[in-house]
PDB file of N, CA and C in Angstrom:
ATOM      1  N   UNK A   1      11.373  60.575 -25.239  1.00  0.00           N
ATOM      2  CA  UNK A   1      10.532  59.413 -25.441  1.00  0.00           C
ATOM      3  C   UNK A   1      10.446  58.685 -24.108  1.00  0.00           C
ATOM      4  N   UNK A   2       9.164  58.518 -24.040  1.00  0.00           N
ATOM      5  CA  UNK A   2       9.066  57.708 -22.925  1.00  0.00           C
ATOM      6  C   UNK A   2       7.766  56.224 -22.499  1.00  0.00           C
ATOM      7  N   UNK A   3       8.384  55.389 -21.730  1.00  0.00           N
ATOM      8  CA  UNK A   3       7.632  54.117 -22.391  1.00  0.00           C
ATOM      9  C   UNK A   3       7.062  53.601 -21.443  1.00  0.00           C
ATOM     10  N   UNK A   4       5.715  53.179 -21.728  1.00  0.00           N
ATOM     11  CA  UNK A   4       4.511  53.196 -20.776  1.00  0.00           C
ATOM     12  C   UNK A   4       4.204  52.159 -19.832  1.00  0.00           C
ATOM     13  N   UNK A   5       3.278  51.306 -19.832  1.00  0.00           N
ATOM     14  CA  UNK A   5       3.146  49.701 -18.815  1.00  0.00           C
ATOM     15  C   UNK A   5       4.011  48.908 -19.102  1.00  0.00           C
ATOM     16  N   UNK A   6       4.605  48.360 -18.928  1.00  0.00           N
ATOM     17  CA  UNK A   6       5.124  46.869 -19.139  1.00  0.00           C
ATOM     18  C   UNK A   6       6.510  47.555 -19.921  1.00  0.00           C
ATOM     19  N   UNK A   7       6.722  48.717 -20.328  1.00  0.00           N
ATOM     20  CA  UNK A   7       7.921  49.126 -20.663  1.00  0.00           C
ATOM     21  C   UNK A   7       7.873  48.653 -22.666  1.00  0.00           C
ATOM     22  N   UNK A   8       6.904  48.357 -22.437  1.00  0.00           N
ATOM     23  CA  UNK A   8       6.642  47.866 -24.564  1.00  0.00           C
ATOM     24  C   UNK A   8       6.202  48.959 -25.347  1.00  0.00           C
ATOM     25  N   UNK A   9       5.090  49.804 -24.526  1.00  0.00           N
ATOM     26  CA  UNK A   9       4.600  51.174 -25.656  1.00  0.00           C
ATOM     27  C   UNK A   9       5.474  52.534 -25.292  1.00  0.00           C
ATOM     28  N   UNK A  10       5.864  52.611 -26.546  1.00  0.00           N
ATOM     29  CA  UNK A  10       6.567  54.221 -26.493  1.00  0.00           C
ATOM     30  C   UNK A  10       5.584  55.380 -26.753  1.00  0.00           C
ATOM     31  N   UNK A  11       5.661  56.252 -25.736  1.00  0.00           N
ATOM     32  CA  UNK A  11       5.117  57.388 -26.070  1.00  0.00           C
ATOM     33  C   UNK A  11       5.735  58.594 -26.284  1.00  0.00           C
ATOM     34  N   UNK A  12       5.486  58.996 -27.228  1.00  0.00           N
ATOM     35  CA  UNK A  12       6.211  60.427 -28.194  1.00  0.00           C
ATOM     36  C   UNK A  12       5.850  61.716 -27.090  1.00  0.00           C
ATOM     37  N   UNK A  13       7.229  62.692 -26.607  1.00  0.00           N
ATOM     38  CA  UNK A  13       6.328  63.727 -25.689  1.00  0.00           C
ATOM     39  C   UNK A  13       5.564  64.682 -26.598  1.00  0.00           C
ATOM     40  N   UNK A  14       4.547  65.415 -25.861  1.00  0.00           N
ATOM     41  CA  UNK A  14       3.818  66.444 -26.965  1.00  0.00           C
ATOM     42  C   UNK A  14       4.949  67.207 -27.717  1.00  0.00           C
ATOM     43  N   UNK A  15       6.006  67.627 -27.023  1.00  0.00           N
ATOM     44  CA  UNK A  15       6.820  68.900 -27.104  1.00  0.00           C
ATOM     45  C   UNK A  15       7.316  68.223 -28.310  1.00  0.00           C
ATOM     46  N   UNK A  16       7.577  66.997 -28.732  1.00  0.00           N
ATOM     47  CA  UNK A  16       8.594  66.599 -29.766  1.00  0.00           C
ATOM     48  C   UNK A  16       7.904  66.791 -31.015  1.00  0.00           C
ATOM     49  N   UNK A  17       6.123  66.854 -30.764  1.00  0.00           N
ATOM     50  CA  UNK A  17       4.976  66.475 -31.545  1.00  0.00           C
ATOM     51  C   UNK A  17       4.890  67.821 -32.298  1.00  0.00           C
ATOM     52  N   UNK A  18       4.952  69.017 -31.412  1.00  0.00           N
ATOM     53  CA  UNK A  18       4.591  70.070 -31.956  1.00  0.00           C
ATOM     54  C   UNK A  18       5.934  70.603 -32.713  1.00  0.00           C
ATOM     55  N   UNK A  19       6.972  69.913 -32.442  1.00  0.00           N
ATOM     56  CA  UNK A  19       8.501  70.510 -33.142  1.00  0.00           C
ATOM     57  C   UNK A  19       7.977  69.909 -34.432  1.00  0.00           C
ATOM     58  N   UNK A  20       7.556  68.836 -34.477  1.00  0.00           N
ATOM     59  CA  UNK A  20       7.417  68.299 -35.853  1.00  0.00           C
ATOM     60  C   UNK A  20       6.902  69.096 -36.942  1.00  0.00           C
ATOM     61  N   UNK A  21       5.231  69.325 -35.976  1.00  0.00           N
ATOM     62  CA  UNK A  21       4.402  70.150 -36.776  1.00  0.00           C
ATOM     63  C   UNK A  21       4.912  71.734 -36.942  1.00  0.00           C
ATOM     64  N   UNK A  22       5.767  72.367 -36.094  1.00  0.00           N
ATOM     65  CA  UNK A  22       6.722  73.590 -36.478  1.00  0.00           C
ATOM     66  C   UNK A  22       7.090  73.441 -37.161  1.00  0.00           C
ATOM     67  N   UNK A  23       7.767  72.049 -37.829  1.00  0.00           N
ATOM     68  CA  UNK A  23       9.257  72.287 -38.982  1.00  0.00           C
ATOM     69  C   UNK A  23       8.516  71.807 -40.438  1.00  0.00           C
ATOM     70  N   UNK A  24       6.942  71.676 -39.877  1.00  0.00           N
ATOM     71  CA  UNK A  24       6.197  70.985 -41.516  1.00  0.00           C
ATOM     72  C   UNK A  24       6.046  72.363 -41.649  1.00  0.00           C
ATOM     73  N   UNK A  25       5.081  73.397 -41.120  1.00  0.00           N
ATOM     74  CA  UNK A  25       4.662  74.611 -41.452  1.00  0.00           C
ATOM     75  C   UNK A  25       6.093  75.751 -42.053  1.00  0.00           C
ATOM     76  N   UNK A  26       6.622  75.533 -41.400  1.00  0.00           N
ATOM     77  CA  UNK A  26       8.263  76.259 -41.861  1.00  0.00           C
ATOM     78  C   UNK A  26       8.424  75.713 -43.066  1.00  0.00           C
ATOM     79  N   UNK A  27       8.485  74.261 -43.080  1.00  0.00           N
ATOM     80  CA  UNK A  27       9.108  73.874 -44.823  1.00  0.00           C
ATOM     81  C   UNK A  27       8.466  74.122 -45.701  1.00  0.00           C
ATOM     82  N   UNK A  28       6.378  74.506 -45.796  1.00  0.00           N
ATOM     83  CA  UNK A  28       5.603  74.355 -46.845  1.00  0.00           C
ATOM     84  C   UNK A  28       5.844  76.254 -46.992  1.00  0.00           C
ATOM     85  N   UNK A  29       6.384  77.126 -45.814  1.00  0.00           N
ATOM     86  CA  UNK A  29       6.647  78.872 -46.186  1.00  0.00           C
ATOM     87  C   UNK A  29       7.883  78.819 -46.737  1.00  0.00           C
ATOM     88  N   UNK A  30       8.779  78.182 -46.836  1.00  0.00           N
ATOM     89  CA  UNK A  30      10.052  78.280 -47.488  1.00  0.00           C
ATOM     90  C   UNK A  30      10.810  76.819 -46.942  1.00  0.00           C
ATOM     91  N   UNK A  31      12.257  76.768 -47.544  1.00  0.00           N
ATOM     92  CA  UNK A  31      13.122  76.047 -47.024  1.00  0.00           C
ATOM     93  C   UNK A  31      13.603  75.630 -45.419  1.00  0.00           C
ATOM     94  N   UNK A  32      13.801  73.872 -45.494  1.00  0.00           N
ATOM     95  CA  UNK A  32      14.545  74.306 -43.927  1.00  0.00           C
ATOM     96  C   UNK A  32      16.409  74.480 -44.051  1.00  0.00           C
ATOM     97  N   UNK A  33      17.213  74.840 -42.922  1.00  0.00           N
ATOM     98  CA  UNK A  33      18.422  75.007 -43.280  1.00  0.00           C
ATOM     99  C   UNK A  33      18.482  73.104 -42.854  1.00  0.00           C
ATOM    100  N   UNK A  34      19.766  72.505 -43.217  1.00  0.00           N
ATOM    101  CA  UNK A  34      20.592  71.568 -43.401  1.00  0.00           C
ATOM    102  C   UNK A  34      20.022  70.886 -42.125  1.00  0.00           C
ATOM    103  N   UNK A  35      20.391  71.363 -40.680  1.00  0.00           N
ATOM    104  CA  UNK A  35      20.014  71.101 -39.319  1.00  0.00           C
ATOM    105  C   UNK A  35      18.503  70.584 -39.250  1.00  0.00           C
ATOM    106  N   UNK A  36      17.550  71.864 -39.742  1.00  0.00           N
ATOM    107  CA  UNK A  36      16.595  71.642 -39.269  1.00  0.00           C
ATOM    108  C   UNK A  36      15.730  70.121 -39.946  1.00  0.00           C
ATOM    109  N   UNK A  37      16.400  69.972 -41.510  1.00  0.00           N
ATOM    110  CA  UNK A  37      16.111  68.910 -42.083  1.00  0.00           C
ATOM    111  C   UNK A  37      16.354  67.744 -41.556  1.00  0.00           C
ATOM    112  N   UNK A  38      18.143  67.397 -40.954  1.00  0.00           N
ATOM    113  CA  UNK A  38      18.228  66.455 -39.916  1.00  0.00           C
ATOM    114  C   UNK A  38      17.379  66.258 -38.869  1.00  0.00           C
ATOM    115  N   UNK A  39      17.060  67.395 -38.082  1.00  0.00           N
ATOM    116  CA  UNK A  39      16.319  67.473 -36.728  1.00  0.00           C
ATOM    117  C   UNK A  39      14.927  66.711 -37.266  1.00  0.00           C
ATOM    118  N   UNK A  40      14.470  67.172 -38.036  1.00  0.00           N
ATOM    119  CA  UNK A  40      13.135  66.511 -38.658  1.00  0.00           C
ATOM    120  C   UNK A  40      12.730  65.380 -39.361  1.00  0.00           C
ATOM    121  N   UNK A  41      13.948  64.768 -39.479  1.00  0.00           N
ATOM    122  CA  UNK A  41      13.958  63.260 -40.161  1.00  0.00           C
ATOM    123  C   UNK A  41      14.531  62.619 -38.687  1.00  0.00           C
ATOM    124  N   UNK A  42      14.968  62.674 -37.911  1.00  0.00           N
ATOM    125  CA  UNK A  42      15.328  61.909 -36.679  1.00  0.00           C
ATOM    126  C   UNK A  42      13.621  62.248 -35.830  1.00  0.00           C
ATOM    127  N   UNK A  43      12.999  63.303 -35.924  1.00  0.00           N
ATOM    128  CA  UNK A  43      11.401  63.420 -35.418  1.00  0.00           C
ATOM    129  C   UNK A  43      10.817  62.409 -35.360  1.00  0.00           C
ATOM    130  N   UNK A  44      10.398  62.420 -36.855  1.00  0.00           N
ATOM    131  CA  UNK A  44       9.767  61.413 -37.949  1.00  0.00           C
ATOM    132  C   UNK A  44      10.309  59.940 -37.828  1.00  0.00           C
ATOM    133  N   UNK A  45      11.080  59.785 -37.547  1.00  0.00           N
ATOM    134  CA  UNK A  45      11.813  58.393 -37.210  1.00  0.00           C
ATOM    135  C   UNK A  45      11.156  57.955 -35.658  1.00  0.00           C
ATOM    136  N   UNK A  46      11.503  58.599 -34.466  1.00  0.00           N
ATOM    137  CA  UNK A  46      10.946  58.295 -33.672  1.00  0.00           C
ATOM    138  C   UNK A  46       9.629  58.454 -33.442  1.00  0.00           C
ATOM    139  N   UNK A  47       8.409  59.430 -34.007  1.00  0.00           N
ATOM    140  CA  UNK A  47       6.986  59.632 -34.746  1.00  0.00           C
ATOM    141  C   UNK A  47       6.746  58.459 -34.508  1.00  0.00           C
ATOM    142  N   UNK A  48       7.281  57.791 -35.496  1.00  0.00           N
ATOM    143  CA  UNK A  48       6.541  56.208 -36.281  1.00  0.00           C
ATOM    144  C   UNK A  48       6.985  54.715 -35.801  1.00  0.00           C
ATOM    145  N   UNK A  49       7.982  55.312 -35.035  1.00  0.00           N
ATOM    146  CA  UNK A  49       8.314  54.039 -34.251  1.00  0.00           C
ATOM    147  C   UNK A  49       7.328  54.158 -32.733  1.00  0.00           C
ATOM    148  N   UNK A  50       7.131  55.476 -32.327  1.00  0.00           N
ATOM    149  CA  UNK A  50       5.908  55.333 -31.314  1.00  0.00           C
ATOM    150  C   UNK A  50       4.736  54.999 -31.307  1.00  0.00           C
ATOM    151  N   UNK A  51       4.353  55.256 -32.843  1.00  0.00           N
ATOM    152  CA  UNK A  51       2.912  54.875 -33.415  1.00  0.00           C
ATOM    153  C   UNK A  51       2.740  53.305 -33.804  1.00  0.00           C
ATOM    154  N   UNK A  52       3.851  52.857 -34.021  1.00  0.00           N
ATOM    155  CA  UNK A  52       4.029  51.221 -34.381  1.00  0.00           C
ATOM    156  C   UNK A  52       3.955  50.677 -32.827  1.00  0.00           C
ATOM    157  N   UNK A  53       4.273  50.948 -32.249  1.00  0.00           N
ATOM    158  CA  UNK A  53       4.847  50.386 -30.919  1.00  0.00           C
ATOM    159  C   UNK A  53       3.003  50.520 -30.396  1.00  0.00           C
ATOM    160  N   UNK A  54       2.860  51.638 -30.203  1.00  0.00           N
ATOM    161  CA  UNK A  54       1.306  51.998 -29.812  1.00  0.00           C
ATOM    162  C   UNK A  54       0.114  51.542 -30.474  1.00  0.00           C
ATOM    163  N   UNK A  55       0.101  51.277 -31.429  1.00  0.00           N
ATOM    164  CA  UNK A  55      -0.693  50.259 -32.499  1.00  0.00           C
ATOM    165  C   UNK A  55      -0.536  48.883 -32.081  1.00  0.00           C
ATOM    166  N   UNK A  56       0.748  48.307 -31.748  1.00  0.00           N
ATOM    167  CA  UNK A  56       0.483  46.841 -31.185  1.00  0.00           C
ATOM    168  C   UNK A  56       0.314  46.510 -30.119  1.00  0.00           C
ATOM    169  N   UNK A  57       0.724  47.633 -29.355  1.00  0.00           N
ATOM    170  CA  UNK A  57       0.140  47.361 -28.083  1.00  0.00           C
ATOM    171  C   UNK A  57      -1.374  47.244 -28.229  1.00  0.00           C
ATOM    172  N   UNK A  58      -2.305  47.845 -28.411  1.00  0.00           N
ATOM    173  CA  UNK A  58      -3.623  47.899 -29.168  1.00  0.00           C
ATOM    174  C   UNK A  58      -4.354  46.488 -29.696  1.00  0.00           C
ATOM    175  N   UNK A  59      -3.330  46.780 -30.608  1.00  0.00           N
ATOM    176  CA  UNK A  59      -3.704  45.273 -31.462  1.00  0.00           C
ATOM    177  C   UNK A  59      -3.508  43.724 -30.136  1.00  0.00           C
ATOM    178  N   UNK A  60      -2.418  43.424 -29.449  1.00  0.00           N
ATOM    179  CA  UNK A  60      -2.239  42.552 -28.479  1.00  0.00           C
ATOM    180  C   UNK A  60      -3.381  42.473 -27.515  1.00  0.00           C
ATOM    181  N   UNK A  61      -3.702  43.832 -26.934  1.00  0.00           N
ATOM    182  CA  UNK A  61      -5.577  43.296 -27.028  1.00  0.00           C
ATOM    183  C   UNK A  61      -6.462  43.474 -26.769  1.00  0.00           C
ATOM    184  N   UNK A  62      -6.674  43.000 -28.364  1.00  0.00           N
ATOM    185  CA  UNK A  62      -7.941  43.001 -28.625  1.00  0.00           C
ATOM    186  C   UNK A  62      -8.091  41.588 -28.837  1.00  0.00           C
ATOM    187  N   UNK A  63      -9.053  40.521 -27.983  1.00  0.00           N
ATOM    188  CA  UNK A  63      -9.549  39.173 -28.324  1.00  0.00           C
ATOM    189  C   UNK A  63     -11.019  39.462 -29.526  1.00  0.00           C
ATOM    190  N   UNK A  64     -11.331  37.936 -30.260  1.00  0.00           N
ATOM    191  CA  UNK A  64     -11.839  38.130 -30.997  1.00  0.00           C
ATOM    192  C   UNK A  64     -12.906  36.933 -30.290  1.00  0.00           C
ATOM    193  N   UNK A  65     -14.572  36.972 -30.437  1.00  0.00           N
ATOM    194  CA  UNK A  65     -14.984  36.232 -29.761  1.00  0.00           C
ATOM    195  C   UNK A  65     -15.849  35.203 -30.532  1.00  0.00           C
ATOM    196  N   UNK A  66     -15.495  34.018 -30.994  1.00  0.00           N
ATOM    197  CA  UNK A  66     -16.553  33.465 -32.091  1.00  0.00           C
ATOM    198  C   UNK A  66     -18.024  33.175 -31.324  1.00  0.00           C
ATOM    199  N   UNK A  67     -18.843  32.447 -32.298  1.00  0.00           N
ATOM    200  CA  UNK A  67     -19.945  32.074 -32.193  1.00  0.00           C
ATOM    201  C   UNK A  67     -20.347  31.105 -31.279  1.00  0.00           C
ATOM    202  N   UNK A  68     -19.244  30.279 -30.881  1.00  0.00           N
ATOM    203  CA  UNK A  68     -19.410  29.024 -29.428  1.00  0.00           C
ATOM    204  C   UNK A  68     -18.720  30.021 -28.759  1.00  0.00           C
ATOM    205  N   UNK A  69     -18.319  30.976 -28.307  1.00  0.00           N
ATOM    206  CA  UNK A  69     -18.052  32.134 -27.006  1.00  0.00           C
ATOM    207  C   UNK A  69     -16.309  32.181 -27.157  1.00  0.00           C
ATOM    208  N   UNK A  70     -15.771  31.026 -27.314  1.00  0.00           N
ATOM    209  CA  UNK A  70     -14.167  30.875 -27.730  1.00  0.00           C
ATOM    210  C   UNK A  70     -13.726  32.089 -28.091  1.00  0.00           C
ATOM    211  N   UNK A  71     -12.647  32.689 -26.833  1.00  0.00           N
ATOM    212  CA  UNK A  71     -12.131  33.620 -26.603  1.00  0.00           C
ATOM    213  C   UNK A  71     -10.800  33.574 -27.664  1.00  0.00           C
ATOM    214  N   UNK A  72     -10.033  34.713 -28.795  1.00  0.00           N
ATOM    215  CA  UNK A  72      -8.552  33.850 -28.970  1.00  0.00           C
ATOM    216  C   UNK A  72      -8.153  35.175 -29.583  1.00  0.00           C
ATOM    217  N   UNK A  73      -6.841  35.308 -29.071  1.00  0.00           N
ATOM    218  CA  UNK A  73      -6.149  37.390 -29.019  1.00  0.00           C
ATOM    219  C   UNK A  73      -6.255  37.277 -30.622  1.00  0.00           C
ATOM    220  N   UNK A  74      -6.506  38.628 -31.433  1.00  0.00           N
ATOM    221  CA  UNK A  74      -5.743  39.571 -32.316  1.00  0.00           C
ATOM    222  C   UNK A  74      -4.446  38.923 -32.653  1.00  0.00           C
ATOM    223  N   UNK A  75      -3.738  39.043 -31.707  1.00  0.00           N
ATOM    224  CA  UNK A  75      -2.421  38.706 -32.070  1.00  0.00           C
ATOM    225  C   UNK A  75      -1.579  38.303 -30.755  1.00  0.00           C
ATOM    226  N   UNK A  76      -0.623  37.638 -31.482  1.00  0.00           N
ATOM    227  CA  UNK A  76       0.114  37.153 -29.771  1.00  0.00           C
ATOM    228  C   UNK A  76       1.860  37.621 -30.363  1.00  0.00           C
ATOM    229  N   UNK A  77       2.099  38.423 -29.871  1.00  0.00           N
ATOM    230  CA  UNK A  77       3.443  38.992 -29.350  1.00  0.00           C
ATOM    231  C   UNK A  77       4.549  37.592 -29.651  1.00  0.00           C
ATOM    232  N   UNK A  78       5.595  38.022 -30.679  1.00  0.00           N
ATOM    233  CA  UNK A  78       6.438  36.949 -30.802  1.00  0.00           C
ATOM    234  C   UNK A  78       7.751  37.551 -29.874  1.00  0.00           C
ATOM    235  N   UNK A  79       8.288  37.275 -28.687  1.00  0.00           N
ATOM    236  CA  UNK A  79       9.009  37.534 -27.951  1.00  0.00           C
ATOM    237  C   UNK A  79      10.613  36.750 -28.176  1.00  0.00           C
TER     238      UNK A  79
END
């Protein structure tokens, strides 16, 4: 895992991306052993914490612009 501008967005490497999608296709042809089930719930854990992280970065901004031009963020980062 590794984390992008400002050190706030995590990005998932591909290699971790495609282990994931290896151990879905393996589980829907048969069983995984004990390991590979761990290995794939610690994936999935970091998955969705990169996608949360990467979603607010996103969301932080985007400004919204009313009808008198008044600029005011999406959202403001509670630090």
């Amino acid at each position: 895992m590794t984390y992008g501008a400002k050190g706030m967005t995590i990005i998932m490497e591909q290699s971790k991306i495609d282990r994931i999608n290896e151990l879905a296709r393996k589980a829907r042809n048969g069983p995984l052993t004990e390991e590979e089930i761990a290995e794939r719930k610690l994936l999935r854990e970091e998955y969705v914490e990169a996608f949360r992280s990467s979603l607010m970065a996103q969301l932080e901004n985007i400004s919204i612009v009313d009808e008198c031009g008044n600029v005011k963020k999406l959202i403001n980062r509670q630090e």
